[in-house]
Structures are given as C-alpha cells and as structure tokens.
C-alpha atoms as a PDB file:
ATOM      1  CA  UNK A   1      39.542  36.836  -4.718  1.00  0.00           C
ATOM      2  CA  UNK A   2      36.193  38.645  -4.748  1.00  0.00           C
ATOM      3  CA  UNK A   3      37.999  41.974  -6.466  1.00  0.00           C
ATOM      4  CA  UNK A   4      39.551  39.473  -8.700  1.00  0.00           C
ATOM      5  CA  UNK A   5      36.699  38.170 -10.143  1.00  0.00           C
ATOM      6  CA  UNK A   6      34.524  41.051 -10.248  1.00  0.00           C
ATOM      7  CA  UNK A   7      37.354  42.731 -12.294  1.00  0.00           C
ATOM      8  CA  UNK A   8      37.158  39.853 -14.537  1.00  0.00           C
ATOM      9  CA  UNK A   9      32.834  39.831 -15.002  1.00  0.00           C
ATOM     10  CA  UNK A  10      33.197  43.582 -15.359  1.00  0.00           C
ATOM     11  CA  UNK A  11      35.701  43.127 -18.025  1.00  0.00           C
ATOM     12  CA  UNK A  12      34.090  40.427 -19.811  1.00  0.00           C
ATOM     13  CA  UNK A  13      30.363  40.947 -19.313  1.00  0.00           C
ATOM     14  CA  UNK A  14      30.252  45.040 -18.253  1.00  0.00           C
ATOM     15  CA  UNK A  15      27.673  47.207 -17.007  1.00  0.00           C
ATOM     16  CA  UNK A  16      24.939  47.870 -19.638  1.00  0.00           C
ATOM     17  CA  UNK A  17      22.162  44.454 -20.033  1.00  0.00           C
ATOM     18  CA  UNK A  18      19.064  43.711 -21.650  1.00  0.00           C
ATOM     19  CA  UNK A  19      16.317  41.621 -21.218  1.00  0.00           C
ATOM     20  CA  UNK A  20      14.189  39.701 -23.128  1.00  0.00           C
ATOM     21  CA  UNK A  21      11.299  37.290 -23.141  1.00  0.00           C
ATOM     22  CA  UNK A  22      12.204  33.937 -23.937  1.00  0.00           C
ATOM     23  CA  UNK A  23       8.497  32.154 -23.482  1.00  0.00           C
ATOM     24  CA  UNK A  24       5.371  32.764 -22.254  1.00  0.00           C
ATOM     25  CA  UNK A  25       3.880  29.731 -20.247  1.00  0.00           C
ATOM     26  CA  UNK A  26       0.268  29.108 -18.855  1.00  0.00           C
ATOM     27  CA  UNK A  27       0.663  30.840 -15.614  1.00  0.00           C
ATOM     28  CA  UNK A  28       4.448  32.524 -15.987  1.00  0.00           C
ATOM     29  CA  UNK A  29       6.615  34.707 -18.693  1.00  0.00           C
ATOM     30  CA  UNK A  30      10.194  33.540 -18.948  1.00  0.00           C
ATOM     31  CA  UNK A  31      13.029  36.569 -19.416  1.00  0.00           C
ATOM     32  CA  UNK A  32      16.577  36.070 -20.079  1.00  0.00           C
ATOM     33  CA  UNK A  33      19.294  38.790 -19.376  1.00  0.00           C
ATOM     34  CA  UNK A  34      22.107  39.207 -21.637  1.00  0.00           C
ATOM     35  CA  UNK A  35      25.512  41.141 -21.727  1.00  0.00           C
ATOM     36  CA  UNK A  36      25.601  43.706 -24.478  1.00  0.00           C
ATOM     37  CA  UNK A  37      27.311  41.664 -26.578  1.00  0.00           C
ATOM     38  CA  UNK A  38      25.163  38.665 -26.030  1.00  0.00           C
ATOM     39  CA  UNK A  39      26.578  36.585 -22.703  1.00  0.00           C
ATOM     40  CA  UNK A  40      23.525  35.076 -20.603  1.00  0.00           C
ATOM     41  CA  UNK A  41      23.522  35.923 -17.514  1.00  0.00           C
ATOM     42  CA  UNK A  42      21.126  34.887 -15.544  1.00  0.00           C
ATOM     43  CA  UNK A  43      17.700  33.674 -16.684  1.00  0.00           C
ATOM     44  CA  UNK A  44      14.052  34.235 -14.342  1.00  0.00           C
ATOM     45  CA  UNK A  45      10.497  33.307 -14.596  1.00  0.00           C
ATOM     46  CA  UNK A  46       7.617  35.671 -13.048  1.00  0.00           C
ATOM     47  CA  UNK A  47       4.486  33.886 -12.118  1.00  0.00           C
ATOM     48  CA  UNK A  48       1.475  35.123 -13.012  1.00  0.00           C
ATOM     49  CA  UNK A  49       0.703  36.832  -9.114  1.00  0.00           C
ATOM     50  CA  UNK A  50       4.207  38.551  -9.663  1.00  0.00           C
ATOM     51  CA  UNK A  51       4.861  37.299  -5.785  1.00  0.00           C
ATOM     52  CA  UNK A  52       6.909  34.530  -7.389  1.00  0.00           C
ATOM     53  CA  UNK A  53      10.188  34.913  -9.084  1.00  0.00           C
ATOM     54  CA  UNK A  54      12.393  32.051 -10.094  1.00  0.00           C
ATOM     55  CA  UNK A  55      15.684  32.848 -10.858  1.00  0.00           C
ATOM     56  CA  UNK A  56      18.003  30.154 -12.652  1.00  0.00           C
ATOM     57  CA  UNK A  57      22.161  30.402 -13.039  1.00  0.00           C
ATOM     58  CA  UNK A  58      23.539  30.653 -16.490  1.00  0.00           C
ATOM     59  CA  UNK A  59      25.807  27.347 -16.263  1.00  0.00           C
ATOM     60  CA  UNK A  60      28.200  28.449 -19.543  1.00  0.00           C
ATOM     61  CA  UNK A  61      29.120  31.540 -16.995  1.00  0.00           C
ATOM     62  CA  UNK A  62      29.276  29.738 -14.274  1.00  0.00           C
ATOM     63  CA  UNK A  63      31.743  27.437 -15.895  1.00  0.00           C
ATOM     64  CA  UNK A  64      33.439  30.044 -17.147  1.00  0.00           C
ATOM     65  CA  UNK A  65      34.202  31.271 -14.012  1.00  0.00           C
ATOM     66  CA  UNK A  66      34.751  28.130 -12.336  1.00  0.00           C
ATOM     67  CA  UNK A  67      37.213  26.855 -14.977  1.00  0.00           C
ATOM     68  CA  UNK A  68      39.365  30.473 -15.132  1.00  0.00           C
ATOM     69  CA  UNK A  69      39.723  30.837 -11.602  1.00  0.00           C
ATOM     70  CA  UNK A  70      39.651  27.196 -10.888  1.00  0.00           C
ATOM     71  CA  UNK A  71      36.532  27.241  -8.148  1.00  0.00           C
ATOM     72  CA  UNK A  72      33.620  25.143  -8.179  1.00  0.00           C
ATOM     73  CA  UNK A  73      30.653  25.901  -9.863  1.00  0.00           C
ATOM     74  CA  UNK A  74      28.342  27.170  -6.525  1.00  0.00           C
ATOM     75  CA  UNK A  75      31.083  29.319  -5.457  1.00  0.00           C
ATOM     76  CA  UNK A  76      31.034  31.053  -8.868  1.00  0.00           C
ATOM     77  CA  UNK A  77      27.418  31.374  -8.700  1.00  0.00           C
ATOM     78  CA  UNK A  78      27.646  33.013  -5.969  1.00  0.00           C
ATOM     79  CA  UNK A  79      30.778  35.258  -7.331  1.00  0.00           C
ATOM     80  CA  UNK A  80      28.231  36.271 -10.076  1.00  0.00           C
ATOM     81  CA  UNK A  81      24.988  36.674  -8.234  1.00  0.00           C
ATOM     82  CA  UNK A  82      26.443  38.762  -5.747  1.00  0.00           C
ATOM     83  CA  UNK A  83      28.403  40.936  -8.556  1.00  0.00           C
ATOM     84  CA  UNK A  84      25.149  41.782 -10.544  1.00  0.00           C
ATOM     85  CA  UNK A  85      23.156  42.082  -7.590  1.00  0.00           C
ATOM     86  CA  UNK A  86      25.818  45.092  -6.719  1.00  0.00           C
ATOM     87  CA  UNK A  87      26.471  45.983 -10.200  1.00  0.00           C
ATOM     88  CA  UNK A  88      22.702  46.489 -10.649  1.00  0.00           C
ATOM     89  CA  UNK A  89      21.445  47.829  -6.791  1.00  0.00           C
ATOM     90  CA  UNK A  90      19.518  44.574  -6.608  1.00  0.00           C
ATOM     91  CA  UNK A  91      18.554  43.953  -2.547  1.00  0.00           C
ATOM     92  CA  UNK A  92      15.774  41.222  -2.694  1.00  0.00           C
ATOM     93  CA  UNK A  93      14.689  38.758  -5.368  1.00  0.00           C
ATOM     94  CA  UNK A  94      11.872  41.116  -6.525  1.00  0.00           C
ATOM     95  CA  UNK A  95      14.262  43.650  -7.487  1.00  0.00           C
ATOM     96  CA  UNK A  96      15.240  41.355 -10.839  1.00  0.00           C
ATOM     97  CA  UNK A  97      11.457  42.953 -11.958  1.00  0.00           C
ATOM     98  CA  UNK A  98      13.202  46.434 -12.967  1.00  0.00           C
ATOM     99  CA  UNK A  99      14.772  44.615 -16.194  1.00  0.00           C
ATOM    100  CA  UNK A 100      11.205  44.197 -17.326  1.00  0.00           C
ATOM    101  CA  UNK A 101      10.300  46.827 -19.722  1.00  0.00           C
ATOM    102  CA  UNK A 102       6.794  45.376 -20.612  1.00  0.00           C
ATOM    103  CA  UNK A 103       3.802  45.807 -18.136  1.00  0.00           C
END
C-alpha cells in the first residue's frame, strides 16, 4: 500500500515545493508549503527561540487520501508525512527549517 500511495502523492503533488509566510504572530511566523501547482501540504509555525516547531496536517490532503484509497484520516497523515519527510531528506522536526528562505 505504501508504494501505492506514494505513487499517487508523487503523481499528484511531485517533487518541487515552496514556502511561504502565511502570518507573523507575537512570538512565532506561520509558513505554509505548497505543491507547485498550489496543493497545501503541510502547514508549521516557528517560535520565536527557533527550538519550537509546530507542524499541522493539511486536512483537504489528508482527505484526499483517505477518501481515494479508502483509509482513515491518521493513517493518511502518516502516508503523507512519511512521503515528504523521504521525498525531502527530512530526519527530525527541525529539518522542516530548510524550506525557509528568509533569515
């Protein structure tokens, strides 16, 4: 099943990302990271220390996945976390701070 649905997020979300900030709070920036043509992936929020990192599931994927291959929603979460995270070389949550162009 795992080749399966990889096949399938390669297909419909590929290789190439970018990331963007979607707010700035008081004590955190909020980035989003989107397919090339525009799918969210995954959204995060670095806290001002930069030792935290929230990371937060894009639920229209999620669903996505759940409803083609007709899982529930955590185990397509974790279908698409662990995809990116190989897709991208991404070994620990901090790792998710190489999308971030801005210093």
């Amino acid at each position: 099943m795992k080749d399966i649905v990889y096949n399938f997020l390669d297909k419909i979300i590929g290789g190439d990302v970018k990331c963007r900030v979607i707010s700035k709070g008081k004590n955190y920036t909020h980035y989003a990271i989107f397919s090339i043509s525009g799918t969210l992936i995954l959204d995060f929020r670095v806290f001002e220390d930069l030792d935290r990192i929230a990371i937060f599931r894009s639920s229209k994927l999620c669903d996505t996945v759940s409803g083609f291959f007709g899982i529930d929603d955590q185990e397509s979460a974790r279908y698409i976390k662990f995809w990116f995270g190989d897709k991208h070389g991404l070994n620990k949550i901090g790792d998710i701070k190489k999308f971030i162009r801005e210093k």
